[in-house]
N, C-alpha and C. Protein backbone atom coordinates (compact mmCIF):
# COMPACT_ATOMS: atom_id res chain seq x y z
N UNK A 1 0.84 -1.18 0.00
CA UNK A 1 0.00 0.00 0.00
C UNK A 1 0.89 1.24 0.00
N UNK A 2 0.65 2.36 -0.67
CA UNK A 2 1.49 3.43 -0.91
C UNK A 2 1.32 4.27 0.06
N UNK A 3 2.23 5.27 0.33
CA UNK A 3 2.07 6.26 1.46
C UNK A 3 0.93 7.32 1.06
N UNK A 4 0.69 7.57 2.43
CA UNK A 4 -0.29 9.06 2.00
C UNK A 4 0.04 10.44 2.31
N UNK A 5 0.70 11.20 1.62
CA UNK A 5 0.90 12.45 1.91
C UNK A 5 0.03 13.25 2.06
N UNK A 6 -0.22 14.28 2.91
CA UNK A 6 -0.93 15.47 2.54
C UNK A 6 -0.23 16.98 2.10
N UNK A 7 -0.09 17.60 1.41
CA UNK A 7 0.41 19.06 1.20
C UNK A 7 -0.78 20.09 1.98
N UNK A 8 -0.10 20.64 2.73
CA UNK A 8 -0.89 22.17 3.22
C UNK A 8 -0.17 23.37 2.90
N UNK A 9 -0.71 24.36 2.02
CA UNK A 9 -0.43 25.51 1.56
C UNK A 9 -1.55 25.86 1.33
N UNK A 10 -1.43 27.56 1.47
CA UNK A 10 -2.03 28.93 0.80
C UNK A 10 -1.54 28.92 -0.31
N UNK A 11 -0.31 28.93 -0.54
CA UNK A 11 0.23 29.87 -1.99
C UNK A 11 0.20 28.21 -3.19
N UNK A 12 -0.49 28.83 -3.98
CA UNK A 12 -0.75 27.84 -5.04
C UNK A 12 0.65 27.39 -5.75
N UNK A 13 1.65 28.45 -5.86
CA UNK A 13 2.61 28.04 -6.53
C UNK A 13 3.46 26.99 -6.01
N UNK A 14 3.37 27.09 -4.52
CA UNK A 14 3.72 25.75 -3.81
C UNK A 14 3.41 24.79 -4.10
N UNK A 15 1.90 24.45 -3.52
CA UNK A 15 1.66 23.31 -4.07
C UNK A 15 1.72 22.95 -5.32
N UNK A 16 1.70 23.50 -6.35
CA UNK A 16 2.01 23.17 -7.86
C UNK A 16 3.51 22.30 -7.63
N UNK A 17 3.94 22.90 -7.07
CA UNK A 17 5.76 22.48 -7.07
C UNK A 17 5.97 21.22 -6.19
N UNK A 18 5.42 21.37 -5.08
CA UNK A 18 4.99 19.59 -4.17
C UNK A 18 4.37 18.69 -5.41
N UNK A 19 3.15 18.98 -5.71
CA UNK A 19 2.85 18.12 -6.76
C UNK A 19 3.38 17.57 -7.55
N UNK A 20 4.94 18.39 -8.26
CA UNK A 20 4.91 18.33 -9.73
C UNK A 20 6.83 17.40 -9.08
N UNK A 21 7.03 17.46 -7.99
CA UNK A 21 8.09 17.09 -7.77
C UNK A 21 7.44 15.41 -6.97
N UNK A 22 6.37 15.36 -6.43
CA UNK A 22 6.09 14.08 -6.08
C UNK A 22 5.75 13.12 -7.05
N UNK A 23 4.66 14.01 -8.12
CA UNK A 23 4.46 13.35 -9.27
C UNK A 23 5.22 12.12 -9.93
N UNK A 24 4.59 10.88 -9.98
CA UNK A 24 5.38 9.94 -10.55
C UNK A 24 6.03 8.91 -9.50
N UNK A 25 5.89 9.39 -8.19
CA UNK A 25 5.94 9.09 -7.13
C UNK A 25 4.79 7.45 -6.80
N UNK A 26 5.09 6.53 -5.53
CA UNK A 26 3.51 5.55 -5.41
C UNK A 26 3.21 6.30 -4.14
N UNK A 27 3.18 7.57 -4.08
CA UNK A 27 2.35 8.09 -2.81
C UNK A 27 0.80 8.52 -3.72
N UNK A 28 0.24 8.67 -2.17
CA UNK A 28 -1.20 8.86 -2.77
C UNK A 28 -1.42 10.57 -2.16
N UNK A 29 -1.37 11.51 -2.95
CA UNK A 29 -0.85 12.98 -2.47
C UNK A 29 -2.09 13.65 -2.72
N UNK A 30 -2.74 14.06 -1.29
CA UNK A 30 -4.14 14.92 -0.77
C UNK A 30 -3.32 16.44 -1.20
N UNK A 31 -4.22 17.17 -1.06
CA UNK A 31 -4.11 18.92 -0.89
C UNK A 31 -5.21 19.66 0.27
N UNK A 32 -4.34 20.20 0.95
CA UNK A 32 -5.60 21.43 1.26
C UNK A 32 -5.00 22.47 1.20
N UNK A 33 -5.65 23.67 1.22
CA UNK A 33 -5.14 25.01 1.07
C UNK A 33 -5.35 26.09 1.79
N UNK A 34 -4.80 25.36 3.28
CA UNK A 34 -5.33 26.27 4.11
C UNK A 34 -5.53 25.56 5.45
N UNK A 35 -5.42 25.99 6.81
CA UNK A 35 -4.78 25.43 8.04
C UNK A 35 -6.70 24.72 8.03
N UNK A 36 -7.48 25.56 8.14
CA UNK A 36 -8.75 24.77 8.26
C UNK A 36 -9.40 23.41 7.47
N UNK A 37 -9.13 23.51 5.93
CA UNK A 37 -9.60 22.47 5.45
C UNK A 37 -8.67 21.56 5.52
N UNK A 38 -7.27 21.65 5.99
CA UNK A 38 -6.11 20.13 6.78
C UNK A 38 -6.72 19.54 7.69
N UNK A 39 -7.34 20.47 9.09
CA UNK A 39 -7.88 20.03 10.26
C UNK A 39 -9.14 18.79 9.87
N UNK A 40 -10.16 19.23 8.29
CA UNK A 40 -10.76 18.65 8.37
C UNK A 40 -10.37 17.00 7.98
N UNK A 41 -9.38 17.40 6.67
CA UNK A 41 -8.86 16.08 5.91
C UNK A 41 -8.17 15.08 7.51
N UNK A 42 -7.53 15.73 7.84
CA UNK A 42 -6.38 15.15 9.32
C UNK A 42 -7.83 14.68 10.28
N UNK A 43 -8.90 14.56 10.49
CA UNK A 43 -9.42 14.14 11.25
C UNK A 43 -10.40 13.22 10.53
N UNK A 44 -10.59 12.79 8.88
CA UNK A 44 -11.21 12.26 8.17
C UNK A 44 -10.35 11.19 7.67
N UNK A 45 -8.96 11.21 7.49
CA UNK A 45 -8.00 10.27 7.04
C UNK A 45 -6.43 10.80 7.74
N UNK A 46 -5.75 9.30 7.76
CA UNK A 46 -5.09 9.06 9.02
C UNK A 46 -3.79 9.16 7.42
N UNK A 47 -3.15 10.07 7.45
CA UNK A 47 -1.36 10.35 6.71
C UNK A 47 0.20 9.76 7.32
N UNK A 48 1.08 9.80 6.39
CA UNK A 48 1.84 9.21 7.03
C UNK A 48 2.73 10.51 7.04
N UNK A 49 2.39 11.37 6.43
CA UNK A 49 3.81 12.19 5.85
C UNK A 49 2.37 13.50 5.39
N UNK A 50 2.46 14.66 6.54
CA UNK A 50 2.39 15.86 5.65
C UNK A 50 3.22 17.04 5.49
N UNK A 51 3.21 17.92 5.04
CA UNK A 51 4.14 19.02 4.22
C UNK A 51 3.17 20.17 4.55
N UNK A 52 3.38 20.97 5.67
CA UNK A 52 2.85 22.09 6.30
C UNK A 52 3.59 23.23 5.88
N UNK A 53 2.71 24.23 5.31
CA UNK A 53 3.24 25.39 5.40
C UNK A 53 3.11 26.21 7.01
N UNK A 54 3.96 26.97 7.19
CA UNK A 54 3.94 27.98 8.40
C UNK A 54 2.93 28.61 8.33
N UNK A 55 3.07 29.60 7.88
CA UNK A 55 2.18 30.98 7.28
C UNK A 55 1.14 31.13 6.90
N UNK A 56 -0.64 30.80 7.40
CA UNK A 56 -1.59 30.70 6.51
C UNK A 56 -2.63 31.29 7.45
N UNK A 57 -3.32 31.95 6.97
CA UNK A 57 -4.22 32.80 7.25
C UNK A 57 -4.86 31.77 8.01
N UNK A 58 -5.55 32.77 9.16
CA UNK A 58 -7.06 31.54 10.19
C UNK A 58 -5.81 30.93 11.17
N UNK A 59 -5.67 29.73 10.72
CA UNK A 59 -5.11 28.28 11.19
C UNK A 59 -3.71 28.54 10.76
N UNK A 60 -2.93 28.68 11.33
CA UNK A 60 -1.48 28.92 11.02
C UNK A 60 -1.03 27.11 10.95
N UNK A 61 0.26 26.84 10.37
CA UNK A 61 0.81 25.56 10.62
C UNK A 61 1.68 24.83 11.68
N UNK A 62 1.59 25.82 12.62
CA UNK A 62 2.27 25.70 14.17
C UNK A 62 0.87 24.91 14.69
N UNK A 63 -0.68 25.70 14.22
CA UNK A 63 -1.82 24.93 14.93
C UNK A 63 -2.29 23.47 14.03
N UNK A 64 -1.73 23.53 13.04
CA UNK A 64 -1.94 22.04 12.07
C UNK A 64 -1.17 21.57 12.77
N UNK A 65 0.30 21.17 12.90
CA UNK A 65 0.92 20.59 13.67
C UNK A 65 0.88 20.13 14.90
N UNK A 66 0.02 20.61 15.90
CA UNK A 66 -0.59 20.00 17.38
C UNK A 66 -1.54 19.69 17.11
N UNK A 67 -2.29 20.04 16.45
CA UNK A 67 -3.76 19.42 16.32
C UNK A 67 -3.11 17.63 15.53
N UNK A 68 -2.30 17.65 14.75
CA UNK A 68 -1.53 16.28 14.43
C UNK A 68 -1.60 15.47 15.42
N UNK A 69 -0.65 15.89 16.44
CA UNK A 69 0.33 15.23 16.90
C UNK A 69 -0.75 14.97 18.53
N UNK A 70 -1.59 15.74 18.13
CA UNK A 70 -2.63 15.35 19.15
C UNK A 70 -3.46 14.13 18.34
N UNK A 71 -4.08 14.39 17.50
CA UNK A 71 -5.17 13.32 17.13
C UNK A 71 -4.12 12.05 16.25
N UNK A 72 -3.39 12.35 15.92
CA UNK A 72 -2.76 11.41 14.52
C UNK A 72 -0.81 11.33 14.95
N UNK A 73 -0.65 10.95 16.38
CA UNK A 73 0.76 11.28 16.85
C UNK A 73 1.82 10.10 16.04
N UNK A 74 1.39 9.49 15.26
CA UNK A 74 2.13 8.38 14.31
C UNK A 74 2.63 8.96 13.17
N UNK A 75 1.66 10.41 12.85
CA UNK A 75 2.35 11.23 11.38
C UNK A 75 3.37 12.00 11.49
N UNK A 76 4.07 11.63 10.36
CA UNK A 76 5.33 12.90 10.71
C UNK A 76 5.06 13.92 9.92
N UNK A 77 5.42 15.21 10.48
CA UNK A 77 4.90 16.26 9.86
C UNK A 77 6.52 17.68 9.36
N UNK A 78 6.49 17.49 8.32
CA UNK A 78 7.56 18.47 7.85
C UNK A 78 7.04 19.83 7.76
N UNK A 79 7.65 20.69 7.93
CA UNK A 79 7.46 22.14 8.09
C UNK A 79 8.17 23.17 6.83
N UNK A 80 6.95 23.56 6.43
CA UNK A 80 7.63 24.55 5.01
C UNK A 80 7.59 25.96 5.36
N UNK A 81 8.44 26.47 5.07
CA UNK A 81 8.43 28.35 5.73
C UNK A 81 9.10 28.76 4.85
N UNK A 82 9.10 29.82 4.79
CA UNK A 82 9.73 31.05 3.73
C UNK A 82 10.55 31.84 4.90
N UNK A 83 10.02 31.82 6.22
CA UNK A 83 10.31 32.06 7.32
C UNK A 83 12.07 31.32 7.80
N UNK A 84 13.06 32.22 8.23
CA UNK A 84 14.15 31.77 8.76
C UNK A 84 14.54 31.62 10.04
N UNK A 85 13.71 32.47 10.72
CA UNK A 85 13.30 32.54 12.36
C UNK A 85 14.06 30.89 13.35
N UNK A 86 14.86 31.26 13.93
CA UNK A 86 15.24 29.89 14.37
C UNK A 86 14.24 29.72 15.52
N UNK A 87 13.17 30.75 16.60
CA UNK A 87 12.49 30.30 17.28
C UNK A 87 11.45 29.57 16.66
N UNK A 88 11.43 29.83 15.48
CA UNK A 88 9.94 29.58 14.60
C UNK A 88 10.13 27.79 14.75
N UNK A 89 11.73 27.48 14.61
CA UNK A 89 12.18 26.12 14.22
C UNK A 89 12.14 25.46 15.56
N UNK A 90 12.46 26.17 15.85
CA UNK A 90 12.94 25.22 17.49
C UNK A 90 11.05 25.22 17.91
N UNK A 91 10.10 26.23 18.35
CA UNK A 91 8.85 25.74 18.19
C UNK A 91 8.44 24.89 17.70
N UNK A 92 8.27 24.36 16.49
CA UNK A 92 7.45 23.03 15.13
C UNK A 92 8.56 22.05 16.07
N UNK A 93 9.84 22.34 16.43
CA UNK A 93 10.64 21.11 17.07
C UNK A 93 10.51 20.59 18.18
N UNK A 94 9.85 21.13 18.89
CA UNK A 94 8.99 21.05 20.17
C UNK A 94 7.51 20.69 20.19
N UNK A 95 6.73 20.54 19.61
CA UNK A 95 5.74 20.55 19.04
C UNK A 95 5.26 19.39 18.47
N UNK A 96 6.74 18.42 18.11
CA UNK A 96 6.96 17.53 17.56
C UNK A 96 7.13 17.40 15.52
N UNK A 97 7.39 18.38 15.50
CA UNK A 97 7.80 18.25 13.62
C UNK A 97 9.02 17.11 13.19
N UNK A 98 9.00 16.65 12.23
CA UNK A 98 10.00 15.60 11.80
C UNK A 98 11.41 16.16 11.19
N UNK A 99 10.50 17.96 10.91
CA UNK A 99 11.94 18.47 9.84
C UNK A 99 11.06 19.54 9.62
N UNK A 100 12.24 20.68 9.57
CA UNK A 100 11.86 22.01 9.40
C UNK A 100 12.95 22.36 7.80
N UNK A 101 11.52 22.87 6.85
CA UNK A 101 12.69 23.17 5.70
C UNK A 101 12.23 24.47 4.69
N UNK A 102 13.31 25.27 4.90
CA UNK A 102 12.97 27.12 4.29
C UNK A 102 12.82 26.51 3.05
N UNK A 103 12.22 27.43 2.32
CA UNK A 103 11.64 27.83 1.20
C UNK A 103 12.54 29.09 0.74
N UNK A 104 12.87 28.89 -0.40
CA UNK A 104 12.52 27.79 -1.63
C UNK A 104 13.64 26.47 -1.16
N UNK A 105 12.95 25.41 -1.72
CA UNK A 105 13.92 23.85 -1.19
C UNK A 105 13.79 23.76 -2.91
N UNK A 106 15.02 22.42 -3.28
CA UNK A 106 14.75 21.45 -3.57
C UNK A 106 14.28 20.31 -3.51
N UNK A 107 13.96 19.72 -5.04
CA UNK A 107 13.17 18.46 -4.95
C UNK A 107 13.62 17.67 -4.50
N UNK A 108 15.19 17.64 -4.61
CA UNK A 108 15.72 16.10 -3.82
C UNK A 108 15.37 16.04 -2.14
N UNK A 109 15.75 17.63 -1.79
CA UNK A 109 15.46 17.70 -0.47
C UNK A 109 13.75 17.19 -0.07
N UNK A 110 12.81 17.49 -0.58
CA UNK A 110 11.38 17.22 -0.46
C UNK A 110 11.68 15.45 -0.07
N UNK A 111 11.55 15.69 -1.61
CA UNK A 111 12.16 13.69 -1.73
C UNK A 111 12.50 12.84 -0.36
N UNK A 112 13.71 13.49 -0.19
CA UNK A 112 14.65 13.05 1.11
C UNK A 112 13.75 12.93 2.23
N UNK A 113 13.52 13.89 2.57
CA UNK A 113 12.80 14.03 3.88
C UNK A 113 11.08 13.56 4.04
N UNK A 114 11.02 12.81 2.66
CA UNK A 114 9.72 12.19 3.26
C UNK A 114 10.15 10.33 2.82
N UNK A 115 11.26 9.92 2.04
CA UNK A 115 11.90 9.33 2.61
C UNK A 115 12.13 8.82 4.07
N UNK A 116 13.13 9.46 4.47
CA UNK A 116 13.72 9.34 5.85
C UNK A 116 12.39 9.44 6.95
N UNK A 117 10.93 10.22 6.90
CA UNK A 117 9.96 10.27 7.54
C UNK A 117 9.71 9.18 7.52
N UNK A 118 9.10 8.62 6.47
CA UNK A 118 8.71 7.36 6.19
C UNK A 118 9.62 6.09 6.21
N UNK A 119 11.18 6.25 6.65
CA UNK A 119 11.77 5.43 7.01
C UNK A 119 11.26 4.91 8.72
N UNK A 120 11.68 5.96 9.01
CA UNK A 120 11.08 6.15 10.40
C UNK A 120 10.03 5.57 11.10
N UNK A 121 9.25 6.07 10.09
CA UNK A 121 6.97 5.39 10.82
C UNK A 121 8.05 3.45 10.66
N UNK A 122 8.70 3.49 9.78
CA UNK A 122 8.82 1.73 9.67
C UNK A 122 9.46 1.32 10.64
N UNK A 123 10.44 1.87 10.98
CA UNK A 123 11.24 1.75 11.73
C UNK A 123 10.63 1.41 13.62
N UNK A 124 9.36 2.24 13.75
CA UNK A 124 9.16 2.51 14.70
C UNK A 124 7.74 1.37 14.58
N UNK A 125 7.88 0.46 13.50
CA UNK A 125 6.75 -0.61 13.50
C UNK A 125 5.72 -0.05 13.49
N UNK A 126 5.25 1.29 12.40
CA UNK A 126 3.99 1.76 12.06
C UNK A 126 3.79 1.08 10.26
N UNK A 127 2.93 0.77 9.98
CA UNK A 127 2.42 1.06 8.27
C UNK A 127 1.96 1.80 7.75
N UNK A 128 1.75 1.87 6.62
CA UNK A 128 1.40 2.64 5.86
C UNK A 128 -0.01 3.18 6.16
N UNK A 129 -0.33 4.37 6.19
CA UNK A 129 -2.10 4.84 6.78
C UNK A 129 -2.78 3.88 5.93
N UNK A 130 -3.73 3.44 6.18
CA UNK A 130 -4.84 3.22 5.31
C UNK A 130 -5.77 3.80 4.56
C-alpha cells in the first residue's frame, strides 16, 4: 500500500511544485489550502507524511501541527516556511515536527525528507495509513 501524503499551503505556486516534484511518485498525495480544510482532511483520514506550510491565514501551521500530533501522533509532519526565524524552528521542534525546511527547497530535499519520515513510521513498527 502506498504512502499518504498530505500538502498544506495557501500559496498555489507551492503546491504546484509539491505536486509536480512528487508526481510519478507511489504516494497517494491529498491537498488542502489552508490550516482549516487540513484540520478537516487530518481528522477524516489518518497520513503518514504531511508538508505544512507555516504561514496561513485563520489556522497557522504551528496549529496544524498539534492538532496532528494530538489526534494522529504516528504522522510525521515536515514544516515549510519562507520564514528563517530559528524560534519559529525550534517551536514546530517542540511541538513535535520531523523536519523544518525554508523555502525555496529542492526536490531532492522534499524527496529526502519524506523518505527518511517514512523510514522512520517503519522503523518505529507503524504502516502505511490506510
Amino acid at each position: 500500500m502506498s504512502a499518504r501524503i498530505l500538502i498544506v499551503d495557501d500559496e498555489d505556486i507551492v503546491v504546484r511544485s509539491c505536486l509536480r516534484i512528487l508526481a510519478g511518485s507511489d504516494y497517494a498525495v491529498d491537498v488542502a489550502r489552508g490550516g482549516a480544510e487540513a484540520l478537516e482532511k487530518i481528522n477524516e483520514t489518518a497520513y503518514d507524511v504531511l508538508l505544512v506550510d507555516i504561514m496561513m491565514p485563520l489556522i497557522n501551521g504551528l496549529e496544524v501541527l498539534e492538532h496532528v500530533k494530538q489526534t494522529r501522533p504516528d504522522s510525521e509532519v515536515i514544516i515549510l516556511t519562507g520564514l528563517s526565524q530559528s524560534k519559529t524552528a525550534l517551536r514546530a521542534r517542540e511541538l513535535g515536527a520531523f523536519a523544518y525546511l525554508p523555502k525555496p527547497f529542492e526536490p531532492e530535499e522534499i524527496r529526502g525528507l519524506i523518505a527518511q519520515a517514512l523510514a522512520r513510521r517503519r522503523a518505529a513498527g507503524e504502516r502505511p495509513a490506510p
